[in-house]
PDB file of N, CA and C in Angstrom:
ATOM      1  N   UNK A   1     -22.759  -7.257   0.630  1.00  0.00           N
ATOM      2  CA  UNK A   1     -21.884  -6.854   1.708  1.00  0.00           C
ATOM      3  C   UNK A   1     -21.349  -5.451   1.423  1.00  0.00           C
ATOM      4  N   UNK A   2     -21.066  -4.304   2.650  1.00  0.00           N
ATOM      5  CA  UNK A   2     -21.194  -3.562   2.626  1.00  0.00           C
ATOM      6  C   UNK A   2     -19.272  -3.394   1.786  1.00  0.00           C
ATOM      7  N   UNK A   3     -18.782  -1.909   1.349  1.00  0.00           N
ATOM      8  CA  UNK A   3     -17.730  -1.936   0.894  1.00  0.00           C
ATOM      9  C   UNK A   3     -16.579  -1.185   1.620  1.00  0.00           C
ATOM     10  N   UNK A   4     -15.857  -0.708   2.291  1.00  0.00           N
ATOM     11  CA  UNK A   4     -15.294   0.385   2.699  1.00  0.00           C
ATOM     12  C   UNK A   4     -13.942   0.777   1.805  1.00  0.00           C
ATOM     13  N   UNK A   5     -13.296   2.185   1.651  1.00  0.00           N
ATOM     14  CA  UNK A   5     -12.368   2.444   1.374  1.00  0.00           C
ATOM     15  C   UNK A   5     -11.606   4.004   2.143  1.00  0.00           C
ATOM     16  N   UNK A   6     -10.799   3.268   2.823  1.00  0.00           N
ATOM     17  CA  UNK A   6      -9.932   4.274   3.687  1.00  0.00           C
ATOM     18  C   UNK A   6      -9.150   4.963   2.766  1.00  0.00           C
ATOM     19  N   UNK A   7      -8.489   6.415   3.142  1.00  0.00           N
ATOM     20  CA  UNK A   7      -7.061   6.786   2.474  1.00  0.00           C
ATOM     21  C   UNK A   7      -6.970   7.752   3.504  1.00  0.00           C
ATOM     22  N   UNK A   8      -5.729   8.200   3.234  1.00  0.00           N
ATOM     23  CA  UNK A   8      -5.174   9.258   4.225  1.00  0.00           C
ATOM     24  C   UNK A   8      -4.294  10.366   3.001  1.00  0.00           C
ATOM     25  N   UNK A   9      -4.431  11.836   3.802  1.00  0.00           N
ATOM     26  CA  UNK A   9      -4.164  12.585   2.328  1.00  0.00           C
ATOM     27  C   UNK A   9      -3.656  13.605   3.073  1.00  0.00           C
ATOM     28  N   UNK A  10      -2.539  14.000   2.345  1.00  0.00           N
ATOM     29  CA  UNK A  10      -1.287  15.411   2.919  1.00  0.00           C
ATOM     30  C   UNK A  10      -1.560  16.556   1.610  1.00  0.00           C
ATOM     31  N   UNK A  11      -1.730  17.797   2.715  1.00  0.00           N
ATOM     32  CA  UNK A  11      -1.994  18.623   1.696  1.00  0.00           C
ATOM     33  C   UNK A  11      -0.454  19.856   2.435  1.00  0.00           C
ATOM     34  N   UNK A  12      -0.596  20.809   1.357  1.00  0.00           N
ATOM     35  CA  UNK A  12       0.844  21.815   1.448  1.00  0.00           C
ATOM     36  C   UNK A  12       0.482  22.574   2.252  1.00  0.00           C
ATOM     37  N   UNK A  13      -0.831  23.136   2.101  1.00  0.00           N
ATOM     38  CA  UNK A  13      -1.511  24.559   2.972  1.00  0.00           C
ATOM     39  C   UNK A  13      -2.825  23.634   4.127  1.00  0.00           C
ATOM     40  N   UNK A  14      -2.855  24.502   5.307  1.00  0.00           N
ATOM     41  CA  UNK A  14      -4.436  24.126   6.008  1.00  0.00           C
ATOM     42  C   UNK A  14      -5.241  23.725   4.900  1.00  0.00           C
ATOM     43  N   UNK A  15      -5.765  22.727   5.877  1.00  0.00           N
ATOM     44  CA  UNK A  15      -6.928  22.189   4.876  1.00  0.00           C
ATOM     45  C   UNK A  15      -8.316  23.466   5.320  1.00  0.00           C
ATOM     46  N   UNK A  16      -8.785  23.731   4.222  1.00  0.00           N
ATOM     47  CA  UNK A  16     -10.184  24.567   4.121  1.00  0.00           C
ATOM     48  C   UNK A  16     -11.768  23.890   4.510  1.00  0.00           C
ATOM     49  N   UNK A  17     -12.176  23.497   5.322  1.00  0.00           N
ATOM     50  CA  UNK A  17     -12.768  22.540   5.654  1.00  0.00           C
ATOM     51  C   UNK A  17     -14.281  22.788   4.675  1.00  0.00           C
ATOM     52  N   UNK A  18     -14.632  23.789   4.581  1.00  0.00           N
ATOM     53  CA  UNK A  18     -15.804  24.269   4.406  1.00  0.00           C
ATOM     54  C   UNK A  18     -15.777  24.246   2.408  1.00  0.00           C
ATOM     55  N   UNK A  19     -13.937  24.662   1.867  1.00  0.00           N
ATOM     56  CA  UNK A  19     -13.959  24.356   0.690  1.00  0.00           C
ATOM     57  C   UNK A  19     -14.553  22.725   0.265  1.00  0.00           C
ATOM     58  N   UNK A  20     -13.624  22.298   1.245  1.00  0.00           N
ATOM     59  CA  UNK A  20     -13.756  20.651   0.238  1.00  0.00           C
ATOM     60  C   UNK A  20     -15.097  20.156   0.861  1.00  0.00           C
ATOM     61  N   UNK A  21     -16.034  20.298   1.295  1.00  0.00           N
ATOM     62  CA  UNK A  21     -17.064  20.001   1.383  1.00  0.00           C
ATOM     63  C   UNK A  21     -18.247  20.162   0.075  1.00  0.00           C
ATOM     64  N   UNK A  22     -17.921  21.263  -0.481  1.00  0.00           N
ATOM     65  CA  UNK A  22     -18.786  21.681  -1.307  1.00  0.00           C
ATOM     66  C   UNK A  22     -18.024  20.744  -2.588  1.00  0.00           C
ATOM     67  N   UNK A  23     -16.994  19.989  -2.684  1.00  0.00           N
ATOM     68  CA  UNK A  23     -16.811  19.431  -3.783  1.00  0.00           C
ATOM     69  C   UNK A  23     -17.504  18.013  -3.937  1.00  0.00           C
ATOM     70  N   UNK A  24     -17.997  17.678  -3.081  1.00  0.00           N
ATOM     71  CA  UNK A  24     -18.592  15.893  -3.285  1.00  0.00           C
ATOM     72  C   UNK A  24     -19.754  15.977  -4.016  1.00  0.00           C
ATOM     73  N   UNK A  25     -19.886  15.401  -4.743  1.00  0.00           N
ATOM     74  CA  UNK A  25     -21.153  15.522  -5.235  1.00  0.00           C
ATOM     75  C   UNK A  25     -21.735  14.009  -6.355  1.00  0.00           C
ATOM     76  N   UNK A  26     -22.642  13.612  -6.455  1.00  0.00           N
ATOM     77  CA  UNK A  26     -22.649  12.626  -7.571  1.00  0.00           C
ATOM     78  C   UNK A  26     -22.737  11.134  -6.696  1.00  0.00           C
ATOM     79  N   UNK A  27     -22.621  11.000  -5.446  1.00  0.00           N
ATOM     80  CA  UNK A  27     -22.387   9.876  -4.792  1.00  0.00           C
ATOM     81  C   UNK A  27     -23.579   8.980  -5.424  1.00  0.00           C
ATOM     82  N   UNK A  28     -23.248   7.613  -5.731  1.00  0.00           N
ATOM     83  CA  UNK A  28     -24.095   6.298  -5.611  1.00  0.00           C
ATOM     84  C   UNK A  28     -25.025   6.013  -4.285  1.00  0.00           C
ATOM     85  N   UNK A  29     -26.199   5.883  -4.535  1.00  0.00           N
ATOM     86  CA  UNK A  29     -27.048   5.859  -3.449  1.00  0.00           C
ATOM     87  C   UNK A  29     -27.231   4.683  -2.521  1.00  0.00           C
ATOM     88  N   UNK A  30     -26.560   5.036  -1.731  1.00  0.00           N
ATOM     89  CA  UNK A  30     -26.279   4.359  -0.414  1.00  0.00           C
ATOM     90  C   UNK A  30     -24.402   4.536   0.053  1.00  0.00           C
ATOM     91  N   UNK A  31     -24.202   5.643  -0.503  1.00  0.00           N
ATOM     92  CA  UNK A  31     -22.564   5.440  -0.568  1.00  0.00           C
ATOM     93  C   UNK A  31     -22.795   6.763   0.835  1.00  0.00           C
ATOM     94  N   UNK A  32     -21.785   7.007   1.709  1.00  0.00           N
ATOM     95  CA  UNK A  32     -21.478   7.792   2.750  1.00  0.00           C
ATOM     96  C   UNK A  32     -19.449   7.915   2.642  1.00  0.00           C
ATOM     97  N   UNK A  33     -19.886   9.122   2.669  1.00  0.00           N
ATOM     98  CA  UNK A  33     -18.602   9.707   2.552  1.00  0.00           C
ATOM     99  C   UNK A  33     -17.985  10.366   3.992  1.00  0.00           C
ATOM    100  N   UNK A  34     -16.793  10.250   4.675  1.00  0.00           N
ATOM    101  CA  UNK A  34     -16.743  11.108   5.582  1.00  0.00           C
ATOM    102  C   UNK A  34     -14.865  11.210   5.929  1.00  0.00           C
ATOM    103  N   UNK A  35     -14.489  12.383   6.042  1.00  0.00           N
ATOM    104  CA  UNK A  35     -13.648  13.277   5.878  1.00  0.00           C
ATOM    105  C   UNK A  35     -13.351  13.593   7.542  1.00  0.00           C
ATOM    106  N   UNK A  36     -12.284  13.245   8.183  1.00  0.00           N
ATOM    107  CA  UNK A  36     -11.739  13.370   9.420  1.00  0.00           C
ATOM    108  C   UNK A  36     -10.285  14.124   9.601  1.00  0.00           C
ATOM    109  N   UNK A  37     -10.124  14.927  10.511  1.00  0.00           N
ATOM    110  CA  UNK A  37      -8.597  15.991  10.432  1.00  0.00           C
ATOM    111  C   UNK A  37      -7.823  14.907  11.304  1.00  0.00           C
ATOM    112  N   UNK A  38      -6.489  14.589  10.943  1.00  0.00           N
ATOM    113  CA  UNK A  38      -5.981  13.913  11.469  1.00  0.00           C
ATOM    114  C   UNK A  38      -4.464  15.225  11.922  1.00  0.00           C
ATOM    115  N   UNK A  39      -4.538  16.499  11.571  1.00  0.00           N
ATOM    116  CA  UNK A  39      -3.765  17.397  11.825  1.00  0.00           C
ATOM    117  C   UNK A  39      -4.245  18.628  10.536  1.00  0.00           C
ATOM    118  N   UNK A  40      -3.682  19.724  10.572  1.00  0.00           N
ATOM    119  CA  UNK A  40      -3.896  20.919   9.915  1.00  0.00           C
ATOM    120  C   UNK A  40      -3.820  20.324   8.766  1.00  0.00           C
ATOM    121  N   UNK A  41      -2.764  19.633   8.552  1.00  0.00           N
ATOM    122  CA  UNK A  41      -2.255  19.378   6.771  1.00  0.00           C
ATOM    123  C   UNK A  41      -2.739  17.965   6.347  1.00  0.00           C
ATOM    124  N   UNK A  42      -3.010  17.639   6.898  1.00  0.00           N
ATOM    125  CA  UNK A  42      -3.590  15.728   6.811  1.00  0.00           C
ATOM    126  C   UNK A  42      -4.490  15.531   7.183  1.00  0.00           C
ATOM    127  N   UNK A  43      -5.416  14.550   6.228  1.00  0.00           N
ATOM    128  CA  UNK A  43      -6.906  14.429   6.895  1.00  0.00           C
ATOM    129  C   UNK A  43      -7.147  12.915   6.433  1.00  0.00           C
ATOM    130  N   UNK A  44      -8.126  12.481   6.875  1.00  0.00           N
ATOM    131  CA  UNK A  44      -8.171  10.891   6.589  1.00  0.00           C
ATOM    132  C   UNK A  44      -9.563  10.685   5.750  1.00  0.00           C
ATOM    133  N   UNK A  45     -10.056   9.790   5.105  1.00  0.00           N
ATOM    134  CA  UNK A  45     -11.326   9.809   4.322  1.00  0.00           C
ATOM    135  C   UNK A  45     -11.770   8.288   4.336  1.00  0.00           C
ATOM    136  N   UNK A  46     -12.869   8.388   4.861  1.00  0.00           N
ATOM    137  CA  UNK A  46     -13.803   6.899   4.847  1.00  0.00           C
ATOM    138  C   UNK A  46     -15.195   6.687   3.915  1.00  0.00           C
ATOM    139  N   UNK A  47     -15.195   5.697   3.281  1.00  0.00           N
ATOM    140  CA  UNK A  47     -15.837   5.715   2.390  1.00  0.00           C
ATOM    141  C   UNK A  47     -16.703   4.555   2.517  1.00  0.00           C
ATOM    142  N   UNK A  48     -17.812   4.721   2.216  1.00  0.00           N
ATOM    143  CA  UNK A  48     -18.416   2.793   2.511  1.00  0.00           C
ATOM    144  C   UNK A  48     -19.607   3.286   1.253  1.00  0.00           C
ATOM    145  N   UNK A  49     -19.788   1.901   0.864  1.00  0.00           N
ATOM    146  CA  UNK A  49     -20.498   1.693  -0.653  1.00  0.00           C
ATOM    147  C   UNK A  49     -21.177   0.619  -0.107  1.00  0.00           C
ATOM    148  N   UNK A  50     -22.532   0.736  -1.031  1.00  0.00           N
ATOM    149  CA  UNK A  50     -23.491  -0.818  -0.461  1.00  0.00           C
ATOM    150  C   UNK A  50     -22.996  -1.913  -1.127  1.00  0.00           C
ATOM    151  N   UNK A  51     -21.931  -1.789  -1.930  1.00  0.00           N
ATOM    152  CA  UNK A  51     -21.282  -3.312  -2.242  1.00  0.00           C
ATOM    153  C   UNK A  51     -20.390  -2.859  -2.617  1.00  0.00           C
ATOM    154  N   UNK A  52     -19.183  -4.177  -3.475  1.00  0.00           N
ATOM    155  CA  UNK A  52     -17.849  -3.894  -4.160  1.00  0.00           C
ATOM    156  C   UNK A  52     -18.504  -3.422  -5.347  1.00  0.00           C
ATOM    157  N   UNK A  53     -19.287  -4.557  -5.797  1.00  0.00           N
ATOM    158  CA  UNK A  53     -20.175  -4.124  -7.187  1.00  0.00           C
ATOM    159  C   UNK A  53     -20.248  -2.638  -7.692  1.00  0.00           C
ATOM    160  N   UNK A  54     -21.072  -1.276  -6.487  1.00  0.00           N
ATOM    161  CA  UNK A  54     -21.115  -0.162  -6.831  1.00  0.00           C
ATOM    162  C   UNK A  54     -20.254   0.483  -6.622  1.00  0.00           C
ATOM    163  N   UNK A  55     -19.058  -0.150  -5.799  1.00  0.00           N
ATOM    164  CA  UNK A  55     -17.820   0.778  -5.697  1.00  0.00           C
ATOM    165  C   UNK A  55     -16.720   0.538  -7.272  1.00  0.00           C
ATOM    166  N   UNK A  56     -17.107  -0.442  -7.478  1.00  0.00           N
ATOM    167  CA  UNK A  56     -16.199  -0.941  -8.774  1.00  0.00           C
ATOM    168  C   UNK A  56     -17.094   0.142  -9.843  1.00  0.00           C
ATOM    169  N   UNK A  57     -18.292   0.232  -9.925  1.00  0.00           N
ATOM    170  CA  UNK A  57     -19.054   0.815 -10.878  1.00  0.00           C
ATOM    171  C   UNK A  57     -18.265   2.416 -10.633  1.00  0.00           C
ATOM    172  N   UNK A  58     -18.433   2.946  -9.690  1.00  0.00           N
ATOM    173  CA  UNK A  58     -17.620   4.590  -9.532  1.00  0.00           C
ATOM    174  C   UNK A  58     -16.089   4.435  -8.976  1.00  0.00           C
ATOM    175  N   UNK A  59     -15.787   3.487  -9.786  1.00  0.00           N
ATOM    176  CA  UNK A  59     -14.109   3.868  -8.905  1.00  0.00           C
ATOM    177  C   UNK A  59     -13.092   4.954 -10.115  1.00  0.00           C
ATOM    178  N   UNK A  60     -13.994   4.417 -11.617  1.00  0.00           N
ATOM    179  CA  UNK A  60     -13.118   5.758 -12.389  1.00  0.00           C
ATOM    180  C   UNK A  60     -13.464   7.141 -12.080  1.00  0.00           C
ATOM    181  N   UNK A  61     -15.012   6.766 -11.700  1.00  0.00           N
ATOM    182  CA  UNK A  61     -15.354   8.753 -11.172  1.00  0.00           C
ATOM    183  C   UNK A  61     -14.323   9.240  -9.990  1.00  0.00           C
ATOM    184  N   UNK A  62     -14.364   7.985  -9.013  1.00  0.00           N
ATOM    185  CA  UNK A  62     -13.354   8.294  -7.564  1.00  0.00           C
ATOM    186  C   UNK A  62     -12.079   8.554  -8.830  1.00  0.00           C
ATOM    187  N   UNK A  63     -11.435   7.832  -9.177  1.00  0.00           N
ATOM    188  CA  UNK A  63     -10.033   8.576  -9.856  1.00  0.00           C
ATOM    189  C   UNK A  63     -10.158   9.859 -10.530  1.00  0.00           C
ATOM    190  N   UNK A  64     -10.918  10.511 -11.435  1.00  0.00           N
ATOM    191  CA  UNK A  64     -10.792  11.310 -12.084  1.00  0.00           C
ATOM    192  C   UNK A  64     -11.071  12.642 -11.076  1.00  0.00           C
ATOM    193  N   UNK A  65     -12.038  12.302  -9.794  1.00  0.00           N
ATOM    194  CA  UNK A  65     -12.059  13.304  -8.883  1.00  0.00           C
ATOM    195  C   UNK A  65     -10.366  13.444  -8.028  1.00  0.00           C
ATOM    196  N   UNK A  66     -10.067  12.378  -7.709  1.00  0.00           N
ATOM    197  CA  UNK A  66      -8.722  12.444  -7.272  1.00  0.00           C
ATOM    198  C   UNK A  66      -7.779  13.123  -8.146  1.00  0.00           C
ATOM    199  N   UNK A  67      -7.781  12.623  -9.184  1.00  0.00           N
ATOM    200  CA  UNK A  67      -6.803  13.439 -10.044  1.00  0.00           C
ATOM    201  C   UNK A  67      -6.913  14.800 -10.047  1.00  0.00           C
ATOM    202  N   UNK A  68      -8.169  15.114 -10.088  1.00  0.00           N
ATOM    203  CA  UNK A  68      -8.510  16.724 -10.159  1.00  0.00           C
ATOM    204  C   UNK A  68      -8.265  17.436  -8.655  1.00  0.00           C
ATOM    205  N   UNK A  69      -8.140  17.015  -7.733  1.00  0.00           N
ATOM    206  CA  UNK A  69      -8.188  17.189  -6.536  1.00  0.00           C
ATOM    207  C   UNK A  69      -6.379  17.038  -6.086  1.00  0.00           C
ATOM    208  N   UNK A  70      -6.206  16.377  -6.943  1.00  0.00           N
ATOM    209  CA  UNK A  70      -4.492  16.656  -6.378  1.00  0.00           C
ATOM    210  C   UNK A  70      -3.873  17.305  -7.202  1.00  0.00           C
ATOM    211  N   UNK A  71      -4.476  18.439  -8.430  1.00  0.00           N
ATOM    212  CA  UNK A  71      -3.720  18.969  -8.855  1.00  0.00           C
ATOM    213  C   UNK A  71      -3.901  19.849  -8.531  1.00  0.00           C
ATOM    214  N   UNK A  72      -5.348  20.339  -8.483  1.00  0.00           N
ATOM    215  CA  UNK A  72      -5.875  21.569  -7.873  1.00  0.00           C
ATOM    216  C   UNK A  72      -5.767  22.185  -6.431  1.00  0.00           C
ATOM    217  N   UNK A  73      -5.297  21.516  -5.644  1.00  0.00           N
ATOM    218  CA  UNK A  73      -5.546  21.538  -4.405  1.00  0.00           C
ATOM    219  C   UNK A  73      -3.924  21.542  -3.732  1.00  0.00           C
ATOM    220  N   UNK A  74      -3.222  20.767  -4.183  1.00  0.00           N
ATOM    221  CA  UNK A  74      -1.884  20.427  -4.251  1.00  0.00           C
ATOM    222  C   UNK A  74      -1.453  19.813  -3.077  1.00  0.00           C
ATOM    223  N   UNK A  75      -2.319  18.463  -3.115  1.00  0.00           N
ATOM    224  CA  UNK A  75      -2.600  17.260  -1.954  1.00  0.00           C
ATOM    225  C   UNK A  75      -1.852  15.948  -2.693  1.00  0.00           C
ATOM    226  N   UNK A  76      -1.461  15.341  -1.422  1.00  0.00           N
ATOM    227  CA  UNK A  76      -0.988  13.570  -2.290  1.00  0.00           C
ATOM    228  C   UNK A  76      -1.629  13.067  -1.178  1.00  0.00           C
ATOM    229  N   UNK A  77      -2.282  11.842  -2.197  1.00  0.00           N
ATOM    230  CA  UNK A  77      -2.462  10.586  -1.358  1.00  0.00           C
ATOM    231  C   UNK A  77      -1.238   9.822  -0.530  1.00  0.00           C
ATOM    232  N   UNK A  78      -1.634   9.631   0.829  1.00  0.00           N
ATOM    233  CA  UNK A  78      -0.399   8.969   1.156  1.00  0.00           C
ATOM    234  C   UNK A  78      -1.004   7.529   1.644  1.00  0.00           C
ATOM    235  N   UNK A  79      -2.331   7.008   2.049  1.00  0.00           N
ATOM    236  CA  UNK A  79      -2.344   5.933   2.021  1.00  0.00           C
ATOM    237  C   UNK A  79      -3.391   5.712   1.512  1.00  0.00           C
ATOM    238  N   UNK A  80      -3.989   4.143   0.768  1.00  0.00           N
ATOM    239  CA  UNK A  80      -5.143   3.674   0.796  1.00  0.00           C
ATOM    240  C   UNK A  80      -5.423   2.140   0.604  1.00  0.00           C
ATOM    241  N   UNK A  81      -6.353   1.581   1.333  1.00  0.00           N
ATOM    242  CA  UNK A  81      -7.028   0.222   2.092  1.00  0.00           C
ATOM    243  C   UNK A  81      -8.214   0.406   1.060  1.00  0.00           C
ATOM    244  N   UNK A  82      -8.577  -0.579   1.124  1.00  0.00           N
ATOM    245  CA  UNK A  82     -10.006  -0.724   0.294  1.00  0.00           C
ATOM    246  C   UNK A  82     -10.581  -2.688   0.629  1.00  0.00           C
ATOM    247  N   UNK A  83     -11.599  -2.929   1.141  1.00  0.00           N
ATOM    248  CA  UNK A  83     -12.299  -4.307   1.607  1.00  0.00           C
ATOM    249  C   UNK A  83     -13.701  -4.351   2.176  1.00  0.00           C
ATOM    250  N   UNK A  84     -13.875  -5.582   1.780  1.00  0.00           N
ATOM    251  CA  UNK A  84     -15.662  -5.490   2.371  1.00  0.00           C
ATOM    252  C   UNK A  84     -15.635  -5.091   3.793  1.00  0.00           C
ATOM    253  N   UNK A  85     -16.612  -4.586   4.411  1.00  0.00           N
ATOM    254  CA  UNK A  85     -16.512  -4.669   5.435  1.00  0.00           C
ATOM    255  C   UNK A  85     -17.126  -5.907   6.429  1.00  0.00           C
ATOM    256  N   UNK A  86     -16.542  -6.302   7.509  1.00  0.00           N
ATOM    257  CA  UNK A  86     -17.327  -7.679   8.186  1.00  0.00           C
ATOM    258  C   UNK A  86     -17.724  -7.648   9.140  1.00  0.00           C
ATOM    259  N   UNK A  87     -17.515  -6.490   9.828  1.00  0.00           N
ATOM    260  CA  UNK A  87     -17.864  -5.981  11.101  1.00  0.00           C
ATOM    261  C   UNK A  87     -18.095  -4.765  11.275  1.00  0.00           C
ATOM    262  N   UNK A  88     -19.687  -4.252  11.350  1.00  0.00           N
ATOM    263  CA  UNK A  88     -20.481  -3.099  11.450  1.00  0.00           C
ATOM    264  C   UNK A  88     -21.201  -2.602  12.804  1.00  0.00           C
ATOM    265  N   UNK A  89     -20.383  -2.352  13.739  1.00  0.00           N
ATOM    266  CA  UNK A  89     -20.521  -1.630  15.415  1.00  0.00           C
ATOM    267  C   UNK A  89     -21.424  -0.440  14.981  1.00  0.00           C
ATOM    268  N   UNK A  90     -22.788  -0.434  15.575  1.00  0.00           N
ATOM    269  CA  UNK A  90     -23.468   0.995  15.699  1.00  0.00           C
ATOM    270  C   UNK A  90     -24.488   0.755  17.030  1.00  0.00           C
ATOM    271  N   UNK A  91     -24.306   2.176  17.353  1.00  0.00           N
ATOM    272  CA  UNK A  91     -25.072   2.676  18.803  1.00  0.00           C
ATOM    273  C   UNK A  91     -26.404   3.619  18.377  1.00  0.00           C
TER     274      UNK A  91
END
């Protein structure tokens, strides 16, 4: 079953759209990453993994990128959800 993990993230300055793109890198294969503006300073992030299994396998890489990403960047997490997903809508 597939995995998802939401968060929502406040940064001090505009977000650079074109910077934080070039930082993902290393993803588990079948993992999709995607990054939505929810305003200039806040953006939201969806994450889906082909199981809990491989999300549990990279969740210290996900922290140590976070960590590096909120110091560098000078962003806080302000929310995050994480569950299988059970319902998969596509057109």
């Amino acid at each position: 079953m597939k995995y998802a993990v939401m968060t929502t993230w406040k940064h001090t300055t505009p977000i650079d759209w074109d910077d934080m793109k070039a930082t993902i890198t290393g993803l588990p294969v079948g993992t999709r990453i995607q990054w939505f503006e929810i305003n200039e300073h806040n953006h939201g992030s969806f994450g889906t993994y082909a199981s809990q299994e491989v999300y549990e396998d990279f969740k210290a890489t996900i922290a140590a990128y976070r960590k590096e990403q909120i110091g560098s960047r000078e962003i806080e997490m302000t929310m995050e959800a994480v569950g299988p997903i059970h319902v998969d809508v596509e057109n």
